[in-house]
Protein backbone atom coordinates (compact mmCIF):
# COMPACT_ATOMS: atom_id res chain seq x y z
CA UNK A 1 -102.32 -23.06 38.98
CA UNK A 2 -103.12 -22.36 35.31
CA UNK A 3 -105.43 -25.30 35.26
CA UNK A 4 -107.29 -24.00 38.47
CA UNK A 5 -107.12 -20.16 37.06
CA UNK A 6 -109.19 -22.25 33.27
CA UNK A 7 -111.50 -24.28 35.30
CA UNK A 8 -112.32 -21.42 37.37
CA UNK A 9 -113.43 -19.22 34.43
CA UNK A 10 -114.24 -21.82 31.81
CA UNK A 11 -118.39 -22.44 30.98
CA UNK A 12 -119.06 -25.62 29.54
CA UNK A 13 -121.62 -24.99 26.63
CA UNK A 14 -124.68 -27.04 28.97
CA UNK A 15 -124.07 -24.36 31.10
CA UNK A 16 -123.74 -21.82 28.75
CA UNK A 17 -127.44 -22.70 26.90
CA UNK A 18 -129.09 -22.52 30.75
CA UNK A 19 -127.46 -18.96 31.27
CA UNK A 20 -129.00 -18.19 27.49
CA UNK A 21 -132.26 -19.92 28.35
CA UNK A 22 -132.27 -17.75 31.95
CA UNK A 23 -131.88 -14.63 30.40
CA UNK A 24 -134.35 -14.74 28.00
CA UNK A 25 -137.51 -15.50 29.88
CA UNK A 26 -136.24 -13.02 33.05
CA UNK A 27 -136.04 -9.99 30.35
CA UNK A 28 -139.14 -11.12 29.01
CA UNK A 29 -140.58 -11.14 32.24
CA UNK A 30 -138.93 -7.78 33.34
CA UNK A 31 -139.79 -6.26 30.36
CA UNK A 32 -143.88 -7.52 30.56
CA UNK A 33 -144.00 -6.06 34.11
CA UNK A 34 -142.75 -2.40 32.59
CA UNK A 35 -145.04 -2.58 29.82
CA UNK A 36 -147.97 -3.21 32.72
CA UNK A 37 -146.69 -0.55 34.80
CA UNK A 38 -146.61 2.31 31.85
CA UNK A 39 -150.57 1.46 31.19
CA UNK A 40 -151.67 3.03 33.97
CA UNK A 41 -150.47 6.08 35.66
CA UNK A 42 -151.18 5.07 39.15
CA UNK A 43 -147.73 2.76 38.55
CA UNK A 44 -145.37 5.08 38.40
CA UNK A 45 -146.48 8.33 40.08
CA UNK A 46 -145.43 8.47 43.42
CA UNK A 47 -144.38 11.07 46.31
CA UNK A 48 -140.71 11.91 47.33
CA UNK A 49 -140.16 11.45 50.66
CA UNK A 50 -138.27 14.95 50.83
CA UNK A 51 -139.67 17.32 48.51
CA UNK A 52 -136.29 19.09 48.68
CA UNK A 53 -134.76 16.59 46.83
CA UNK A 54 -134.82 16.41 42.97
CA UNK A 55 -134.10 12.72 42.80
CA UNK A 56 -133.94 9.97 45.45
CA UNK A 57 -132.30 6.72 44.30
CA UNK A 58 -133.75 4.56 47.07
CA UNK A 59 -132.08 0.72 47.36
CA UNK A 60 -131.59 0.88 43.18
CA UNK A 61 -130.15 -2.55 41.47
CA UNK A 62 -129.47 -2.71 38.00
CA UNK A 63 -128.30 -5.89 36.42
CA UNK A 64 -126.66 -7.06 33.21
CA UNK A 65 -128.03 -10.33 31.99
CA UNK A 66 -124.87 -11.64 30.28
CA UNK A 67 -123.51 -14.84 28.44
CA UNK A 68 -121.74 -15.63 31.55
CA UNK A 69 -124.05 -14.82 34.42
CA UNK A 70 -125.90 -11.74 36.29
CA UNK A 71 -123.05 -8.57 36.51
CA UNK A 72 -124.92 -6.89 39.33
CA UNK A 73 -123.59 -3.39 38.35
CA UNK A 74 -125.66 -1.27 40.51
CA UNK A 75 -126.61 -3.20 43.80
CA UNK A 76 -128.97 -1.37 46.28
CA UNK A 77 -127.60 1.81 45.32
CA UNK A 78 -129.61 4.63 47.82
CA UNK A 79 -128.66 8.63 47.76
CA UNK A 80 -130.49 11.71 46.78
CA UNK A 81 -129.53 15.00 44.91
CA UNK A 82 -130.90 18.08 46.44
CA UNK A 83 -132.51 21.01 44.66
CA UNK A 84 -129.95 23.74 43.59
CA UNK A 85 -127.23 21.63 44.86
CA UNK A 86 -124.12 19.34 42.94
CA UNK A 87 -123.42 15.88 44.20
CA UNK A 88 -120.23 14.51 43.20
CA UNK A 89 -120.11 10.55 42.44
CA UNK A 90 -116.77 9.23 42.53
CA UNK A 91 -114.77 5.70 42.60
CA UNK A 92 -112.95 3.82 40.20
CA UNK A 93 -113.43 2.39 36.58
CA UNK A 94 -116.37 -0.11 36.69
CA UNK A 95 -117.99 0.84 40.49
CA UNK A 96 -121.72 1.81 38.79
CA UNK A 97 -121.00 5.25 38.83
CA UNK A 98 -122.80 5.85 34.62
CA UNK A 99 -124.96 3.06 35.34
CA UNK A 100 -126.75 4.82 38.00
CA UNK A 101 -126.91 7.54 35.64
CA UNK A 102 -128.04 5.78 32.98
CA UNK A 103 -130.67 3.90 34.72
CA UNK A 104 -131.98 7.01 35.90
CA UNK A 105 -132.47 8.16 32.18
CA UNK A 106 -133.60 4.88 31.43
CA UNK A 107 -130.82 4.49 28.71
CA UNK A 108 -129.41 1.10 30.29
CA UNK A 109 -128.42 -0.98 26.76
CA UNK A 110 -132.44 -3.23 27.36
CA UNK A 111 -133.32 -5.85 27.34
CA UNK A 112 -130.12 -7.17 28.62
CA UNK A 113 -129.67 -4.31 30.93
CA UNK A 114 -132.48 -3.80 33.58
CA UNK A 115 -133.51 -2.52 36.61
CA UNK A 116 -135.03 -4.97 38.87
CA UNK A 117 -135.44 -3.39 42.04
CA UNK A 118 -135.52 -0.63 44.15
CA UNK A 119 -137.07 3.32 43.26
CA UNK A 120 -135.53 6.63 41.67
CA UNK A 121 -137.59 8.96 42.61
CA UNK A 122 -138.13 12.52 40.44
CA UNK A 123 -139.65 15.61 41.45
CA UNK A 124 -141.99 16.81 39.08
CA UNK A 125 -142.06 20.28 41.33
CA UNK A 126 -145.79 19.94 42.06
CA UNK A 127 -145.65 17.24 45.16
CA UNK A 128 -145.61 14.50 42.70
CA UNK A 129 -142.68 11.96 41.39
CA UNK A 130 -142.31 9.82 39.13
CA UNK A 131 -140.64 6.39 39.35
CA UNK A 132 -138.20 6.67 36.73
CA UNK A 133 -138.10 2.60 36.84
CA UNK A 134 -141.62 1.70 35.85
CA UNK A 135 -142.28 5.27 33.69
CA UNK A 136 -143.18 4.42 29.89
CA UNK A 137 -141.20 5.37 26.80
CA UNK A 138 -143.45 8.15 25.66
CA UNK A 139 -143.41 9.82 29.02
CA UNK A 140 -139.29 9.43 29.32
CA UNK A 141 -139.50 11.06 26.06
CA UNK A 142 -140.72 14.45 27.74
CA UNK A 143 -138.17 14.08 30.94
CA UNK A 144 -135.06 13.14 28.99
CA UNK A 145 -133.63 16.46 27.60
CA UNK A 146 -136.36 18.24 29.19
CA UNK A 147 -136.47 18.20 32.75
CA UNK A 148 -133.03 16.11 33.38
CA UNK A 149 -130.22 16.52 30.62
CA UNK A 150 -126.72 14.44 30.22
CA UNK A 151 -123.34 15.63 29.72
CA UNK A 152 -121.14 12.75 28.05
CA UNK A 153 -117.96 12.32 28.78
CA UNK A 154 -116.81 12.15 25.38
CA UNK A 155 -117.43 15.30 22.94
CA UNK A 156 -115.16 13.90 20.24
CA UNK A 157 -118.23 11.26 19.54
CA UNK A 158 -121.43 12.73 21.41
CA UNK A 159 -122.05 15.07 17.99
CA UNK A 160 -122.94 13.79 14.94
CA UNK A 161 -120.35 14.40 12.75
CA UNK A 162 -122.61 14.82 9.38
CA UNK A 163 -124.96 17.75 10.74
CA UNK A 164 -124.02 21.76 11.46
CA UNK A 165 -123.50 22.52 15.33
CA UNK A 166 -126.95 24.90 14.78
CA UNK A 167 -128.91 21.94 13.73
CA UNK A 168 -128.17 19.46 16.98
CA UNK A 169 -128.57 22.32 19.55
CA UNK A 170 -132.45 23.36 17.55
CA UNK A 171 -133.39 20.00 17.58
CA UNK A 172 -133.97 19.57 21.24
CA UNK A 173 -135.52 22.75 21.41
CA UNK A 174 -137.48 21.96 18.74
CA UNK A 175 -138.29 18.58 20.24
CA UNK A 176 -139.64 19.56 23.32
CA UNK A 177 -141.18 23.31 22.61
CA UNK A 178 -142.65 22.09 19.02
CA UNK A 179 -144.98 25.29 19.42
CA UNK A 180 -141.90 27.55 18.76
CA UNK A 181 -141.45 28.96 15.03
CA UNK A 182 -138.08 28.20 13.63
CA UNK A 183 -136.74 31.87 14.05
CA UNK A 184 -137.71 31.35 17.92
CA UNK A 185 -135.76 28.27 17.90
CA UNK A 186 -132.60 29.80 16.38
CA UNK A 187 -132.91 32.76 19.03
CA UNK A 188 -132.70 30.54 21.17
CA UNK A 189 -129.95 28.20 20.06
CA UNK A 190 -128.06 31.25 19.53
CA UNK A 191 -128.84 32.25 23.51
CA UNK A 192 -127.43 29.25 24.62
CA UNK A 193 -124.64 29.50 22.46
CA UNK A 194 -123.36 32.48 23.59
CA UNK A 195 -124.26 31.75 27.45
CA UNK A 196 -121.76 28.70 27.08
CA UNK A 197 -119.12 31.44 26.50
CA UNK A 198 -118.95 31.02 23.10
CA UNK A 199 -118.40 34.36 20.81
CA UNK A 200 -118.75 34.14 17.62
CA UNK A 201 -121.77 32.37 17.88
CA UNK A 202 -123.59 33.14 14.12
CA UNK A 203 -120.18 31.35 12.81
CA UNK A 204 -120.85 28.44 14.95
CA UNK A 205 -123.96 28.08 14.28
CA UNK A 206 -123.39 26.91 10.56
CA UNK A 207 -120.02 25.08 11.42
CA UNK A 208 -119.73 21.03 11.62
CA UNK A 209 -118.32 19.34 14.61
CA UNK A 210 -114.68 18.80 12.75
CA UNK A 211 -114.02 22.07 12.83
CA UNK A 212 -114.14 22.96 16.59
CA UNK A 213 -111.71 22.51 19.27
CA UNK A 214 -112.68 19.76 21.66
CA UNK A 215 -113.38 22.84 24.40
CA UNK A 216 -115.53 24.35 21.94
CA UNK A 217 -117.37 20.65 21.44
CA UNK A 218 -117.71 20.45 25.09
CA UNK A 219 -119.22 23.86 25.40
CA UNK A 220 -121.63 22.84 22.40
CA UNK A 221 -122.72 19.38 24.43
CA UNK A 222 -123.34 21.92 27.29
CA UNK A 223 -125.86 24.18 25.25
CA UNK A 224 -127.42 21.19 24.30
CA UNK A 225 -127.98 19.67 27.41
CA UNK A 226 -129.39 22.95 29.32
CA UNK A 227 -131.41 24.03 26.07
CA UNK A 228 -134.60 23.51 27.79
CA UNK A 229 -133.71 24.68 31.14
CA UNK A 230 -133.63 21.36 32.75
CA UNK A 231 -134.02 20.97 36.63
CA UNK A 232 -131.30 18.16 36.75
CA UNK A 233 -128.05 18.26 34.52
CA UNK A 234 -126.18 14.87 34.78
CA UNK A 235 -122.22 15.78 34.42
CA UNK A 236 -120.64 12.37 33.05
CA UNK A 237 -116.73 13.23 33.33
CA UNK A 238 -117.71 16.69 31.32
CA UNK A 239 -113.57 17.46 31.20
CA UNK A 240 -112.16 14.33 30.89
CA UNK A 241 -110.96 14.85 26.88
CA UNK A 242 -110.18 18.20 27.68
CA UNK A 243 -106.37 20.33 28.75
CA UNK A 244 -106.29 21.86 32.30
CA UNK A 245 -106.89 25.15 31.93
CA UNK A 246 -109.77 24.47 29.42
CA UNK A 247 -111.28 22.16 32.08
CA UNK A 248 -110.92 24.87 34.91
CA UNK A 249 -113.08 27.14 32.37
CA UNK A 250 -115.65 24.69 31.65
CA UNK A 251 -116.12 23.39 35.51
CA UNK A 252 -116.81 27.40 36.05
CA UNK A 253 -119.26 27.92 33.28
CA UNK A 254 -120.58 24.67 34.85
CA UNK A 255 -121.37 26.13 38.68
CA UNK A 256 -122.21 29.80 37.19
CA UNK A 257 -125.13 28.26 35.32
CA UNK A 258 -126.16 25.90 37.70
CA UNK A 259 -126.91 29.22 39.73
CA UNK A 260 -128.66 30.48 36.73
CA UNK A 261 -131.13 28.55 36.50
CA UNK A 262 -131.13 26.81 40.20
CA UNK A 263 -130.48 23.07 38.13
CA UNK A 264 -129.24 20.36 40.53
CA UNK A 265 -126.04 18.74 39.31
CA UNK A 266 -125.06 15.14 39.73
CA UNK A 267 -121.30 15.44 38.64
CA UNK A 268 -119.70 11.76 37.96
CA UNK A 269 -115.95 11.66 37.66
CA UNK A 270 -112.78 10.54 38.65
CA UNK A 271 -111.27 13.51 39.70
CA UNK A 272 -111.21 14.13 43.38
CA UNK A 273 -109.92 17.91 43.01
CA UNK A 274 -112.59 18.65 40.20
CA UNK A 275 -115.35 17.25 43.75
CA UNK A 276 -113.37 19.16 45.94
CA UNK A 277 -114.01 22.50 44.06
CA UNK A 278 -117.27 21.90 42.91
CA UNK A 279 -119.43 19.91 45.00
CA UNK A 280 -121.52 20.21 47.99
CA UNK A 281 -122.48 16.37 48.89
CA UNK A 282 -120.48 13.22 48.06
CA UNK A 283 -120.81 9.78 46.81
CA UNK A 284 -118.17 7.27 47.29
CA UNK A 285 -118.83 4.08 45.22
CA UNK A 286 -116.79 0.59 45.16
CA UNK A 287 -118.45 -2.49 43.48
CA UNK A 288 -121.76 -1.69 42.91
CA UNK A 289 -122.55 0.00 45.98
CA UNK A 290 -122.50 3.05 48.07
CA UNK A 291 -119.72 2.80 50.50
CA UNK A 292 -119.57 6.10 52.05
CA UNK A 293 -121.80 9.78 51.74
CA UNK A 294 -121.52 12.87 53.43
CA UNK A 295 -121.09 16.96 52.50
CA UNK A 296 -117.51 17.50 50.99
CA UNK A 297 -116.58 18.78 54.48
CA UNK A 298 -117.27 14.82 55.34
CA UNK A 299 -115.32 13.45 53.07
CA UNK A 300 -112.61 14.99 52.43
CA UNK A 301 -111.62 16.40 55.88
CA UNK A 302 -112.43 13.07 57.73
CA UNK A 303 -112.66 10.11 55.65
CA UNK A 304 -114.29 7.06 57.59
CA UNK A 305 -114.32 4.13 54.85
CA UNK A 306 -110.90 2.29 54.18
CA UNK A 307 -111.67 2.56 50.62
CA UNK A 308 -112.06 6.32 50.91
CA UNK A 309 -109.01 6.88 53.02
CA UNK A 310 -107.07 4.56 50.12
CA UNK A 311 -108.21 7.18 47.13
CA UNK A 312 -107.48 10.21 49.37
CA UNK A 313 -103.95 8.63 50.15
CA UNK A 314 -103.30 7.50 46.78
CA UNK A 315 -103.74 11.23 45.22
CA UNK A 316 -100.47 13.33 44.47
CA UNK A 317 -99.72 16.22 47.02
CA UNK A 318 -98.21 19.58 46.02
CA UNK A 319 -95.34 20.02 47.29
CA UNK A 320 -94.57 17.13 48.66
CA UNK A 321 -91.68 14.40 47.32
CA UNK A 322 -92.61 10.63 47.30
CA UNK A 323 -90.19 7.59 46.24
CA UNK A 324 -93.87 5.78 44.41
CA UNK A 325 -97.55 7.24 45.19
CA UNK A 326 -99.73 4.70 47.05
CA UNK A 327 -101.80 2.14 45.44
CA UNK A 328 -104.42 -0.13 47.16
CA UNK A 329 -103.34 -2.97 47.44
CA UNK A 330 -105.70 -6.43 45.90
CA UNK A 331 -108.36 -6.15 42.85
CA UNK A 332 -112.19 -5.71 42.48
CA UNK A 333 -114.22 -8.29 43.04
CA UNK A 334 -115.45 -10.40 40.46
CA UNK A 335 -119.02 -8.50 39.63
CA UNK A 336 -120.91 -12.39 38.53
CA UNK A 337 -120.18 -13.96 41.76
CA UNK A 338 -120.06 -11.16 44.25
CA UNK A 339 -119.10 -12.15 48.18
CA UNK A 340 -121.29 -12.25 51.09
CA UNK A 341 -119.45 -10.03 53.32
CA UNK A 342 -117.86 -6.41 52.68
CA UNK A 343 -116.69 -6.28 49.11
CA UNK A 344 -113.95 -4.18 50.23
CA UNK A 345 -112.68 -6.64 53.34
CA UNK A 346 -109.80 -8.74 50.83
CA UNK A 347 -108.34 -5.23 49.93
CA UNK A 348 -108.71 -3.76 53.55
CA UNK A 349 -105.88 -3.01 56.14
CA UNK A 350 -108.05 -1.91 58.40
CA UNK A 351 -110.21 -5.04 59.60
CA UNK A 352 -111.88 -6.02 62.23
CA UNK A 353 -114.00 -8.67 64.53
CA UNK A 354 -117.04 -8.05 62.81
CA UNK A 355 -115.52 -8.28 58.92
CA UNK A 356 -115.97 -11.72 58.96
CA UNK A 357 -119.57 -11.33 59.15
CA UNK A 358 -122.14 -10.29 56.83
CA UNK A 359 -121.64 -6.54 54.03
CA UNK A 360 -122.01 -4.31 56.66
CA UNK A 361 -124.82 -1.76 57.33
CA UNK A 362 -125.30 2.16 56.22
CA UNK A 363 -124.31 3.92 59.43
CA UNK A 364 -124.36 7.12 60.34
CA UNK A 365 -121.87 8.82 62.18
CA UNK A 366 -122.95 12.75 62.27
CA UNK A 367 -125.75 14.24 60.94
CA UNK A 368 -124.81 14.62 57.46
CA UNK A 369 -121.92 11.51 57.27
CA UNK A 370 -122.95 7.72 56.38
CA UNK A 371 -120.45 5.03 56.05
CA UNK A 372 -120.96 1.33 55.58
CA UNK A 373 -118.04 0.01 57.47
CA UNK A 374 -118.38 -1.99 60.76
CA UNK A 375 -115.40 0.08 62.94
CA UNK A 376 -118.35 2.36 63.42
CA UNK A 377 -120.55 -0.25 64.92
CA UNK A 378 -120.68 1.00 68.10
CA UNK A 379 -120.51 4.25 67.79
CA UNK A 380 -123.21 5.16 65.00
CA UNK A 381 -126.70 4.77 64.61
CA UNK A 382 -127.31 1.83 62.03
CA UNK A 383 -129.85 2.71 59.30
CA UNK A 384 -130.33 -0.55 57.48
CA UNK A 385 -128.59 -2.61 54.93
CA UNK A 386 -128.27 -2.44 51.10
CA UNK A 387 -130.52 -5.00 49.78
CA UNK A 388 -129.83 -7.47 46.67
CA UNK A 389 -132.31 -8.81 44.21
CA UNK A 390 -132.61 -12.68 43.93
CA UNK A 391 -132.48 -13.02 40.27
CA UNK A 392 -133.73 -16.69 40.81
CA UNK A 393 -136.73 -15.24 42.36
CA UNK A 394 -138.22 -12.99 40.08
């Protein structure tokens, strides 16, 4: 068994040099084809194909080029993020949930991370998008901060520990609006400051990261990322360092600005009571993919995928006394050699005829719920099927 378990994961170094050899000219390639795109406007403007969307991801696959083969971390990934509305993406550890985010702000780790198929889709607010996977640096540079913003999940490490709080909040500002004089700019830091409920806000100004709570660090990444107003704040697991009741106050300062300034929010996290209470629409992802979408009525009130079902099963009820919570049973597949049918079906206990067949289609099943699971076959209108990218072809 051990011997099987080595050969199975062992690369001999022939191998090993044609993975290398691979990588390098694909990047190359994908990179080329980016640089082509960037020259010329006409390759990355578009139109949204629902202008009351701020974002459409539309069949998005983003792929790791690795020492060991293609991780297909994102793979034909399609949703979209209304105006003036939050969209929760949830799942477990490793299901694409920051990569989609990150690919979206084009921050993927490049070359070896790249998008190689499929659109995201921004509204620019005039009738126009832009396709945030063939847009050029220099025009990123005026999006990211701008007109969609990022959260991290980490606030202990998203500041820069050698320059005052005052400093890293002016500098996007500053970046973006390089008209403003510098006693504009500190208004204006000091605007944000106190709008992210923070009150003695001339203090913090001149303090260094070390010297704030991590709520208060949180609440500065906050002011930084809605600085400029932006029409899209990303939300990467915003409470995830932080106590309870500090995370209840953040998640509220959250949804009251959001109505300030009518941003969209795509909220990514872990926490299915933090989607309950704050989102409109959600995401389920497992391995890459979407596997289930639908308002937070949908979703949480009538689950369709077995996945789904498993997370709402597995989470601890008030109230209510359990010998062990539930788990779901199995493991992830492996994300460099990916099956051919559901991802989902060696971890399922609810199978049936068709599992055996190909991954199964997006299906809707109400006007606002999609599910890709084939129990709803018959009884749903089938909208198409998530679409991979053959690496060998490119």
């Amino acid at each position: 068994m051990a011997s099987e378990k080595k050969k199975s994961s062992y690369i001999s170094g022939k191998e090993s040099r044609r993975i290398t050899r691979f990588n390098r000219k694909i990047t190359r390639k994908l990179e080329k084809q980016r640089a082509d795109y960037g020259k010329n406007p006409a390759g990355y403007t578009t139109q949204m194909k629902n202008p009351g969307n701020v974002v459409e991801f539309d069949n998005v696959c983003t792929y790791f080029f690795s020492d060991v083969g293609v991780v297909r971390a994102v793979d034909g990934v399609s949703y979209e993020i209304p105006v003036g509305k939050t969209v929760g993406v949830v799942g477990e550890s490793g299901c694409g949930k920051s990569v989609t985010s990150l690919s979206l702000m084009q921050l993927l780790p490049r070359p070896a991370g790249q998008t190689v198929g499929g659109e995201i889709r921004f509204n620019l607010g005039d009738g126009s998008a832009y396709n945030i996977v063939n847009t050029p640096n220099d025009v990123m540079e005026h999006i990211r901060g701008n007109r969609i913003s990022m959260i991290f999940q980490e606030p202990m490490t998203a500041l820069n520990p050698v320059f005052r709080i005052g400093q890293q909040v002016d500098e996007v500002t500053i970046l973006h609006h390089p008209e403003m004089s510098k006693e504009a700019v500190k208004a204006r830091t000091l605007e944000m400051l106190e709008l992210v409920g923070i009150a003695n806000k001339e203090g913090v100004y001149d303090m260094y990261p070390h010297e704030l709570s991590g709520g208060m660090r949180q609440r500065i990444c906050i002011a930084i990322a809605l600085a400029c107003s932006p029409s899209l704040i990303i939300a990467d697991e915003p409470t995830t360092a932080l106590d309870v009741t500090i995370q209840a106050q953040i998640l509220d300062l959250l949804q009251n600005l959001k109505n300030k300034l009518n941003s969209s929010i795509m909220l990514i996290t872990h926490d299915l009571g933090v989607v309950a209470g704050m989102a409109d629409y959600v995401v389920v992802m497992y391995a890459g993919r979407v596997v289930e979408k639908g308002t937070t009525q949908d979703i949480f009130h009538h689950p369709a995928h077995p996945y789904t079902i498993g997370l709402m099963r597995s989470k601890p009820v008030v109230g209510k006394k359990v010998d062990e919570l539930y788990n779901i049973p199995g493991s992830v597949p492996n994300p460099v050699e990916m099956p051919n049918y559901c991802y989902f079906r060696d971890r399922c206990e609810m199978q049936c005829g068709h599992c055996s067949g190909q991954y199964p289609p997006e299906i809707r099943i109400s006007d606002t719920h999609i599910v890709s699971c084939y129990r709803f076959m018959d009884e749903g209108q089938v909208l198409g099927y998530p679409k991979s990218v053959d690496v060998e072809a490119l």
